[in-house]
Protein backbone atom coordinates (compact mmCIF):
# COMPACT_ATOMS: atom_id res chain seq x y z
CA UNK A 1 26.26 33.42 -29.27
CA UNK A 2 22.95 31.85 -29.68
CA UNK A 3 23.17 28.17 -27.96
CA UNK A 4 19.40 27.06 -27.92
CA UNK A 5 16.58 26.29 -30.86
CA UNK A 6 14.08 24.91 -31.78
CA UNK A 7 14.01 21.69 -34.05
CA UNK A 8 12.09 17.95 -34.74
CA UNK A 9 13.39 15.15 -33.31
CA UNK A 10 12.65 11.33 -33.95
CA UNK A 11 13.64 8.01 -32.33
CA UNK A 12 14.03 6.15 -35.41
CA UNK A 13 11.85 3.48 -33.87
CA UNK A 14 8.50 4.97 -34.82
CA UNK A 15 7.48 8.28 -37.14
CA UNK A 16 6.49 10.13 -34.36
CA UNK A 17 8.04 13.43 -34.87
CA UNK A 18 8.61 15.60 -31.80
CA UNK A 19 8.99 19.28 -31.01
CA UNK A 20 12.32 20.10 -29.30
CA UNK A 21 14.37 22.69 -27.62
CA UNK A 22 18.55 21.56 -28.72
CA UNK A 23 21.47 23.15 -26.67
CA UNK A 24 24.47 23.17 -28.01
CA UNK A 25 27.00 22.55 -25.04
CA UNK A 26 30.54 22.40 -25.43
CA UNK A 27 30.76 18.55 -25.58
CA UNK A 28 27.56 17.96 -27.37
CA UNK A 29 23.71 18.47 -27.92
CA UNK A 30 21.64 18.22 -25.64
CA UNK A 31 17.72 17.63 -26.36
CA UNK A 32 14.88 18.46 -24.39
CA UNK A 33 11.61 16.50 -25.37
CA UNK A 34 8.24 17.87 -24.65
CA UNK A 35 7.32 15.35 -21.57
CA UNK A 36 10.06 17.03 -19.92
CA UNK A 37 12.93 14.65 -20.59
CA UNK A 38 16.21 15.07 -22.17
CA UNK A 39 18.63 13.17 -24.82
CA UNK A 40 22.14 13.73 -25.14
CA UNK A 41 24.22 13.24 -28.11
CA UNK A 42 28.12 13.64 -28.15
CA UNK A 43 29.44 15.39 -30.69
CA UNK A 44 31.68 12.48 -31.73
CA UNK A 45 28.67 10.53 -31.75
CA UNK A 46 26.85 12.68 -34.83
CA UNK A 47 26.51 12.39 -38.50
CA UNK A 48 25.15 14.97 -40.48
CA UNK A 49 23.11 13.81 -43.10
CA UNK A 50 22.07 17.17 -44.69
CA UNK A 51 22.28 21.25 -44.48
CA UNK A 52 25.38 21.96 -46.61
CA UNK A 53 23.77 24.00 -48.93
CA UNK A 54 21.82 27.21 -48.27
CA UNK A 55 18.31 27.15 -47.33
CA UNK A 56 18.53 23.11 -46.49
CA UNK A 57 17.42 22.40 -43.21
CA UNK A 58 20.29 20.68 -40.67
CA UNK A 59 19.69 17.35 -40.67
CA UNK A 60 21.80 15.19 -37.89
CA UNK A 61 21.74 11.71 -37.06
CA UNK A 62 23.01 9.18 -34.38
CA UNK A 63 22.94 5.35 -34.65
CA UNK A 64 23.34 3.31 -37.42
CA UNK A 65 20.66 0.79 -38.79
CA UNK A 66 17.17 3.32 -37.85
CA UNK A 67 19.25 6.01 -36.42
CA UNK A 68 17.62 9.01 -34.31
CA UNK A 69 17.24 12.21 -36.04
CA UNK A 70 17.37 16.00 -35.52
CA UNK A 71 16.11 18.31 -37.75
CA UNK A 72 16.90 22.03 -37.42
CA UNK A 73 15.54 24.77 -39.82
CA UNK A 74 16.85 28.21 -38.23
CA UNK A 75 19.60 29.03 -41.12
CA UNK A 76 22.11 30.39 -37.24
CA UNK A 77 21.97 26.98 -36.29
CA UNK A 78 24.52 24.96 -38.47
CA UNK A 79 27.70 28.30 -37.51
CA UNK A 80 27.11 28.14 -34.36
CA UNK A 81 27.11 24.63 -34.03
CA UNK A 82 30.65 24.56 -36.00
CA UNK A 83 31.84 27.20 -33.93
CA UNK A 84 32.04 24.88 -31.13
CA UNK A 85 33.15 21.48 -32.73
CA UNK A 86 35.32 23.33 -33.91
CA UNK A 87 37.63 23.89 -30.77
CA UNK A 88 36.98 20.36 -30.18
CA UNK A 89 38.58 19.31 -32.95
CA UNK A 90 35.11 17.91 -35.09
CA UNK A 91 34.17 19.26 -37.98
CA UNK A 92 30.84 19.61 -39.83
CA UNK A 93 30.57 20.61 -43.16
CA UNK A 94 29.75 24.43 -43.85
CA UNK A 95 27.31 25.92 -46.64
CA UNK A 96 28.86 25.01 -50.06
CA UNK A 97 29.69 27.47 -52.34
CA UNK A 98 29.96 27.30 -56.25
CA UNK A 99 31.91 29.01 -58.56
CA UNK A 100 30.56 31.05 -61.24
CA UNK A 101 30.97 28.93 -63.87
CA UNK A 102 28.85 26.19 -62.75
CA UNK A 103 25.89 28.62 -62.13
CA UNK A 104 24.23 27.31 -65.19
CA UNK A 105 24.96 23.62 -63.87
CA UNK A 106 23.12 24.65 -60.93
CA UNK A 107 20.30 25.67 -62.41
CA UNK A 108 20.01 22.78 -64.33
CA UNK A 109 20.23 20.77 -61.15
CA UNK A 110 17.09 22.93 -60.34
CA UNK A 111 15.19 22.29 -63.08
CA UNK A 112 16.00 18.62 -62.75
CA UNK A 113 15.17 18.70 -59.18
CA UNK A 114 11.67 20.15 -60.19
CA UNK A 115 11.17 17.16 -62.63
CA UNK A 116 11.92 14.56 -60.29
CA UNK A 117 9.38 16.11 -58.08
CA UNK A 118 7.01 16.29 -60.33
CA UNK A 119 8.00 12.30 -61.05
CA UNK A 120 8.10 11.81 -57.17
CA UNK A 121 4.08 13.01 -57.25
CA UNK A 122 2.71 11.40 -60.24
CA UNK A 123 4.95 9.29 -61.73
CA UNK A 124 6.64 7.03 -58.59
CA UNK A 125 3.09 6.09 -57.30
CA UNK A 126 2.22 4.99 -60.80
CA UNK A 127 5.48 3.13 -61.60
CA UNK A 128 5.30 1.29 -57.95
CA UNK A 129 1.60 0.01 -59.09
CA UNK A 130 2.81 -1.21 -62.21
CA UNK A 131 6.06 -2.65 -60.99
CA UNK A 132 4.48 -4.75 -57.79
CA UNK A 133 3.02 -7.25 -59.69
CA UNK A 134 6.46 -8.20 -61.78
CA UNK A 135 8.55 -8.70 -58.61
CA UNK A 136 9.07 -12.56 -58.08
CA UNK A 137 7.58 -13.88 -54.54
CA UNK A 138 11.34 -15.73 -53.82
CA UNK A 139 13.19 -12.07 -54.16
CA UNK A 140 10.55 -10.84 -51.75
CA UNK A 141 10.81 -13.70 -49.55
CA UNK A 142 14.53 -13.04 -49.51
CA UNK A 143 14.09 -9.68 -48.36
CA UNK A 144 11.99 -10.10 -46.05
CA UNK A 145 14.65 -13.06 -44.48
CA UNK A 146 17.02 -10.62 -44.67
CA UNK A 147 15.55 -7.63 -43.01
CA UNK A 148 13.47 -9.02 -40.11
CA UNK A 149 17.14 -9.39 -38.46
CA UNK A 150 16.75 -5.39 -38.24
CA UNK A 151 13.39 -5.11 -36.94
CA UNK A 152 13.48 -8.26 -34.57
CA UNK A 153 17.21 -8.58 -33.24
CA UNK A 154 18.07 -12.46 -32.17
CA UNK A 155 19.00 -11.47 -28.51
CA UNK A 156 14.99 -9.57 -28.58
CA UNK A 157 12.89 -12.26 -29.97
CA UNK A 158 10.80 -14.24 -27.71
CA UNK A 159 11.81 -17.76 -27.49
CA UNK A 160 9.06 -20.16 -25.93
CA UNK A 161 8.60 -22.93 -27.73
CA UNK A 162 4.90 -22.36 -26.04
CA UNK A 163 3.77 -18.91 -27.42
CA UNK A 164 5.39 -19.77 -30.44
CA UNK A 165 4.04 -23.19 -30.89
CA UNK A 166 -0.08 -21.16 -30.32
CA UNK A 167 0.75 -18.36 -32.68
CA UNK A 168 2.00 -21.17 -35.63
CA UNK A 169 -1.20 -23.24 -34.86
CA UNK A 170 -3.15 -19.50 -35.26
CA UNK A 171 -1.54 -18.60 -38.53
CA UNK A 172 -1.78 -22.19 -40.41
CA UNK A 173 -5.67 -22.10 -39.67
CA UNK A 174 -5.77 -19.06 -41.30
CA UNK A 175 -3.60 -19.94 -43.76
CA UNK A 176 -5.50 -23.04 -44.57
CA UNK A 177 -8.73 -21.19 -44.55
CA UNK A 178 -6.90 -18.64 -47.53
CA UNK A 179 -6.47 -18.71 -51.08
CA UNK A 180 -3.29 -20.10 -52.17
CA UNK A 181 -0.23 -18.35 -51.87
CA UNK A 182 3.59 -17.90 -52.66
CA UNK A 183 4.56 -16.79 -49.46
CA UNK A 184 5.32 -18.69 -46.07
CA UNK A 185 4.08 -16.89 -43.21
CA UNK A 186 6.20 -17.09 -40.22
CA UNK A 187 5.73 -14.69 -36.84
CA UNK A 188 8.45 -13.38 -35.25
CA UNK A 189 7.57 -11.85 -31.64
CA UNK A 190 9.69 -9.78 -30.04
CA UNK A 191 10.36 -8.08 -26.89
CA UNK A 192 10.08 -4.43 -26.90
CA UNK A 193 8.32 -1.17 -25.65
CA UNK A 194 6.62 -0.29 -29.41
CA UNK A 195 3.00 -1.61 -29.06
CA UNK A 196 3.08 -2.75 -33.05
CA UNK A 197 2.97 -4.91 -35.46
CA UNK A 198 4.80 -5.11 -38.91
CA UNK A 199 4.80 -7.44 -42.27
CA UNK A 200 7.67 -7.64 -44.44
CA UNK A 201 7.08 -8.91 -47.64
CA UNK A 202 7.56 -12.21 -48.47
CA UNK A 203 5.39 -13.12 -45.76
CA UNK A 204 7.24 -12.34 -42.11
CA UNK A 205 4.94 -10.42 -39.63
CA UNK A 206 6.18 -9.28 -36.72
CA UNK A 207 4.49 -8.63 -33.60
CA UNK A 208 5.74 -6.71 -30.60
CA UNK A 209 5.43 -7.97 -26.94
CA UNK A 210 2.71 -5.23 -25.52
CA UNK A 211 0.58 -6.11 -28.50
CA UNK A 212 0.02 -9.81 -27.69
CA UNK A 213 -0.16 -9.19 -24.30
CA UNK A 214 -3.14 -7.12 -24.89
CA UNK A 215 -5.14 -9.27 -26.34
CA UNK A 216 -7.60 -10.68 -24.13
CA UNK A 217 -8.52 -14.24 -26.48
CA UNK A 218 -6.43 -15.54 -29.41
CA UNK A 219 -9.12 -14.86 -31.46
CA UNK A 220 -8.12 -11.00 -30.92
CA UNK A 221 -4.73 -12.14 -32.43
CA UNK A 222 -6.48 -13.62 -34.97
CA UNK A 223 -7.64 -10.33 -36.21
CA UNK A 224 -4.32 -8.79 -36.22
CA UNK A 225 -2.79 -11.50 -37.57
CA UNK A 226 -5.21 -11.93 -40.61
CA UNK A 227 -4.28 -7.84 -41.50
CA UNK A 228 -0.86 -8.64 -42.03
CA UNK A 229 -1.36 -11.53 -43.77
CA UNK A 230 -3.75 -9.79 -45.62
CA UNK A 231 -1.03 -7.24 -46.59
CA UNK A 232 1.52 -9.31 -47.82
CA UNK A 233 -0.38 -11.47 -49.38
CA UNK A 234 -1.47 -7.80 -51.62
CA UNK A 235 1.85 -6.77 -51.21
CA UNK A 236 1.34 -3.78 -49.89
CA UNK A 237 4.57 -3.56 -48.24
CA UNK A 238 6.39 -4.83 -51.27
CA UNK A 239 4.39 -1.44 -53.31
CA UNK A 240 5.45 0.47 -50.62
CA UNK A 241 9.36 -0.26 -50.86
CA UNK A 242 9.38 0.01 -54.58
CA UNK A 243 8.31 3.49 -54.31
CA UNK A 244 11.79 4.15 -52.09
CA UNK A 245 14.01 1.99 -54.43
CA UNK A 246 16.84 3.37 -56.87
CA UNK A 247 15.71 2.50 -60.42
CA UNK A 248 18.59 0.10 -60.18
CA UNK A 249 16.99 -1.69 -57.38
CA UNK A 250 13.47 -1.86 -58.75
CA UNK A 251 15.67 -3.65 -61.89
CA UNK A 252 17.11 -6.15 -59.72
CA UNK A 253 13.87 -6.73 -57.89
CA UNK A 254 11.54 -7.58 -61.40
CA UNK A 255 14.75 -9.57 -62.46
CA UNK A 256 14.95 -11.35 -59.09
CA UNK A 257 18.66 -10.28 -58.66
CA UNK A 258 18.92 -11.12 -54.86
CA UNK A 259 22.61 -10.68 -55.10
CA UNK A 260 21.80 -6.88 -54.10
CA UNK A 261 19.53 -7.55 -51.43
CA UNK A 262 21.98 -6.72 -48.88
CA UNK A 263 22.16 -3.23 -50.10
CA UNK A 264 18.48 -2.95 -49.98
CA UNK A 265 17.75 -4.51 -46.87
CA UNK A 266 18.88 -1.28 -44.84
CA UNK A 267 16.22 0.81 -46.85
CA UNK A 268 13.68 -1.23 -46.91
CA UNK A 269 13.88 -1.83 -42.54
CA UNK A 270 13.56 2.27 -42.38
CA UNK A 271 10.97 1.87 -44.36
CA UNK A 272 9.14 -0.71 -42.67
CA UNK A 273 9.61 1.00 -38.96
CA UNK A 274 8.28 4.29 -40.16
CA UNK A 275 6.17 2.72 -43.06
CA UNK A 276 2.13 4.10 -43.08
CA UNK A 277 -0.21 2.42 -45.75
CA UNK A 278 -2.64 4.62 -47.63
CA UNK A 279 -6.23 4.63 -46.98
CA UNK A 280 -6.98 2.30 -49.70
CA UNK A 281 -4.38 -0.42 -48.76
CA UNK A 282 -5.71 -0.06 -44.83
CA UNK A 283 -9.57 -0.72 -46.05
CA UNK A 284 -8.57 -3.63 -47.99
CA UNK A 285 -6.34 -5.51 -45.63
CA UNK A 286 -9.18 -4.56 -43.21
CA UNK A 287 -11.82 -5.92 -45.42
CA UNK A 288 -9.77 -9.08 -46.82
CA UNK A 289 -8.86 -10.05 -43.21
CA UNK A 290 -12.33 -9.99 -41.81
CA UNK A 291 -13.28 -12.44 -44.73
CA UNK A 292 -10.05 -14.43 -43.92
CA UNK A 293 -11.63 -14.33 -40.08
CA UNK A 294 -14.63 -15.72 -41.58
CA UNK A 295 -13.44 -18.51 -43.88
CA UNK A 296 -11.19 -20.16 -40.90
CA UNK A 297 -14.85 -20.04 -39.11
CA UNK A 298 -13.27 -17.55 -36.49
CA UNK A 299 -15.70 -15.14 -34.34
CA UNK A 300 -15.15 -11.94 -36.40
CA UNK A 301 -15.97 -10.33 -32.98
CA UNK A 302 -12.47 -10.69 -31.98
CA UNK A 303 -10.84 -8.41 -34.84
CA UNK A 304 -13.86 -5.78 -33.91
CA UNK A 305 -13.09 -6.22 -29.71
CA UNK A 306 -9.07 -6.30 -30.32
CA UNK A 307 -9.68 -2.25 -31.59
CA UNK A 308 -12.59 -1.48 -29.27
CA UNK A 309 -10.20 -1.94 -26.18
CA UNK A 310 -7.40 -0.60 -27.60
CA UNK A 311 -9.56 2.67 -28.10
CA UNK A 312 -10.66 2.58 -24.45
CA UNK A 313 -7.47 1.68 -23.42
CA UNK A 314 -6.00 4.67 -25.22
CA UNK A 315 -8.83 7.72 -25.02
CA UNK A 316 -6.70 9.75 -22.68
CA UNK A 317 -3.16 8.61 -23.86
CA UNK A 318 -1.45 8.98 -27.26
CA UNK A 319 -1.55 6.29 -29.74
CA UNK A 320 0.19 2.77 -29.67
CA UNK A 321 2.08 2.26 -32.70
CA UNK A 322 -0.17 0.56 -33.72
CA UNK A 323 -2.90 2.39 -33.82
CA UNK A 324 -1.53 5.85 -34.78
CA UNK A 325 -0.35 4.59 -38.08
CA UNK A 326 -3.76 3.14 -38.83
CA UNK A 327 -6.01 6.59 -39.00
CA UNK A 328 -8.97 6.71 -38.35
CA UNK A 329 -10.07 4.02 -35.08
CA UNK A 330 -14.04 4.55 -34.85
CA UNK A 331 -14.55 4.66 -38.54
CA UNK A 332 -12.35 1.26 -39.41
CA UNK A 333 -14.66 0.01 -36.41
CA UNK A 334 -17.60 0.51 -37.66
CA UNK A 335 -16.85 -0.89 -40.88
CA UNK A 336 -15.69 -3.86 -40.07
CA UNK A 337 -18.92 -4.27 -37.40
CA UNK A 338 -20.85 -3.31 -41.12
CA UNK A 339 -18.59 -6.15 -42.81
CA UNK A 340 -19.47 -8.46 -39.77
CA UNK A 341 -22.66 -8.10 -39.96
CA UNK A 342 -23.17 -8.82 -43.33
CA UNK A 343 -21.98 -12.62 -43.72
CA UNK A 344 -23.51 -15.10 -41.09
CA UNK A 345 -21.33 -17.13 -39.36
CA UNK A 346 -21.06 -20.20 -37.26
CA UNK A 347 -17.71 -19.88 -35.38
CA UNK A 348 -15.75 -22.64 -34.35
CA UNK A 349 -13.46 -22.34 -31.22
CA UNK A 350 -9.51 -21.25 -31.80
CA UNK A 351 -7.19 -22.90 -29.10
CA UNK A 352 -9.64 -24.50 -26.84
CA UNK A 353 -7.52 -26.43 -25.14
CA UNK A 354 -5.25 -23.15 -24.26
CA UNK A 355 -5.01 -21.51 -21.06
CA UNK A 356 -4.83 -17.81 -23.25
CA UNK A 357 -3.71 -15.59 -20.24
CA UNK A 358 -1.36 -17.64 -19.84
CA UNK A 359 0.42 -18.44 -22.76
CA UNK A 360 0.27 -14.77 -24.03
CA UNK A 361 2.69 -13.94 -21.17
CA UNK A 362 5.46 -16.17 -22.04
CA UNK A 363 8.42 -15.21 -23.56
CA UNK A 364 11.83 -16.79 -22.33
């Protein structure tokens, strides 16, 4: 019997999908990544999400709020896998089969399948764009209180009353220096190998350890800082997760039910983690938070020099998190140098009075 293949696997921390080899062992799977490493999941341990029905890919998972995923294709896979639970007393589900008289239900299902597809392409997009705009700011803020717990667990975050106290003084000049908004931006930094950076809507950024630390001046926070803003306050993020919701969610969210939150929140973190904006919404936070730079009187320099070190930093090494779900490095470079250049400006100092290599270190 066949007890290695070939599959995808992710860490359901970024959407970095990797090529793998799985064995099947008599206990559980075992997962070779490509850097020569190797994962092991007990059998007791796995869920699996899909491949009941023929021609469905194997989906398993392990975890719970992002969990890790496997995805097998090979049709042998799935058997053989149940072959061996099986004699340890777990049990996955087998291919489905239907009796004849609900053929004609199941190719109804098809043709319904083919709509919603056709829906997914055209119509979701357009129904998100219209939506957006009719979702009250508090039901966003509410999800976004609720679902930073996922993304920045209490016993991760960085505490110092220090760092914290800098990055608060950064975001109210920007703030200040913005139109008016709905939403009250609060930074949540946390410690953690992902070099990233997220907003939730409702107006909760968070920023992962590596990425401050990089920075070499706070106006290089600045610059990432003023993106997210810039996102929430278009609510990009917001667009983003209406595209994922049930049409009883989207409902509840333009009614400002936030008695279902809870039941949304889980969704909307996996979407966040793994979340990449178009094009469009990239160029605009890009473009909005370079005039943001330049209304709080901020050396635009420091957005531009934050992403020119990151790119030297990075030419013989794959992609931070944050970079590889922001295409296209040199081009958004040179456009905001274009941007730059364009508006003259007569920068005052952020945090003069702040040691920056310093404080950017501090955590605990």
């Amino acid at each position: 019997m066949q007890t290695s293949w070939t599959g995808h696997y992710f860490d359901g921390r970024t959407s970095a999908r990797h090529s793998v080899t799985v064995f099947l062992t008599p206990t559980g799977l075992e997962i070779a990544l490509p850097n020569g490493s190797r994962i092991f999941w007990p059998y007791h341990e796995v869920t699996q999400a899909q491949g009941a029905y023929a021609n469905e890919p194997v989906r398993l998972e392990r975890g719970h709020a992002t969990p890790e995923a496997l995805v097998v294709e090979d049709p042998g896979f799935l058997p053989s896998m149940r072959t061996i639970t099986h004699r340890q007393g777990r049990r996955f589900r087998g291919l489905r089969e239907f009796p004849r008289q609900t053929r004609i239900f199941v190719l109804a299902g098809v043709v319904s399948v083919a709509l919603l597809g056709a829906l997914a392409l055209w119509g979701i997009p357009a129904l998100a764009e219209l939506v957006t705009p009719l979702v009250p700011p508090a039901w966003e803020t509410a999800l976004g209180n609720t679902v930073i717990p996922q993304l920045a667990p209490v016993d991760r975050r960085c505490e110092s009353h220090r760092l914290r106290e800098n990055v608060d003084r950064i975001v109210a000049r920007l703030a200040a220096a913005g139109p008016p908004t709905p939403y009250p931006f609060r930074v949540t930094i946390v410690e953690s190998p992902l070099f990233n950076a997220l907003a939730a809507p409702g107006g909760a950024i968070v920023l992962f350890r590596p990425l401050v630390r990089s920075t070499a001046t706070p106006e290089e926070l600045a610059g990432v800082l003023a993106h997210e803003m810039q996102h929430i306050r278009l609510r990009h993020a917001t667009k983003a997760l209406v595209r994922d919701l049930s049409m009883a969610a989207i409902v509840g969210a333009v009614l400002g039910d936030v008695s279902g939150i809870g039941s949304v929140a889980v969704q909307a973190g996996r979407t966040l983690t793994t979340l990449h904006h178009s094009r469009g919404d990239e160029d605009e936070a890009d473009r909005e938070g370079l005039r943001l730079i330049q209304a709080a009187q901020l050396d635009p320099s420091g957005m531009i020099r934050f992403f020119e070190t990151l790119k030297a930093r990075t030419a013989h090494a794959e992609l931070p998190g944050y970079l590889s779900t922001h295409p296209e490095t040199e081009q958004r470079i040179a456009r905001l140098k274009a941007l730059a250049a364009e508006v003259p400006t007569y920068p005052k100092p952020l945090l003069p009075d702040v040691r920056w290599d310093e404080v950017k270190n501090l955590c605990r």
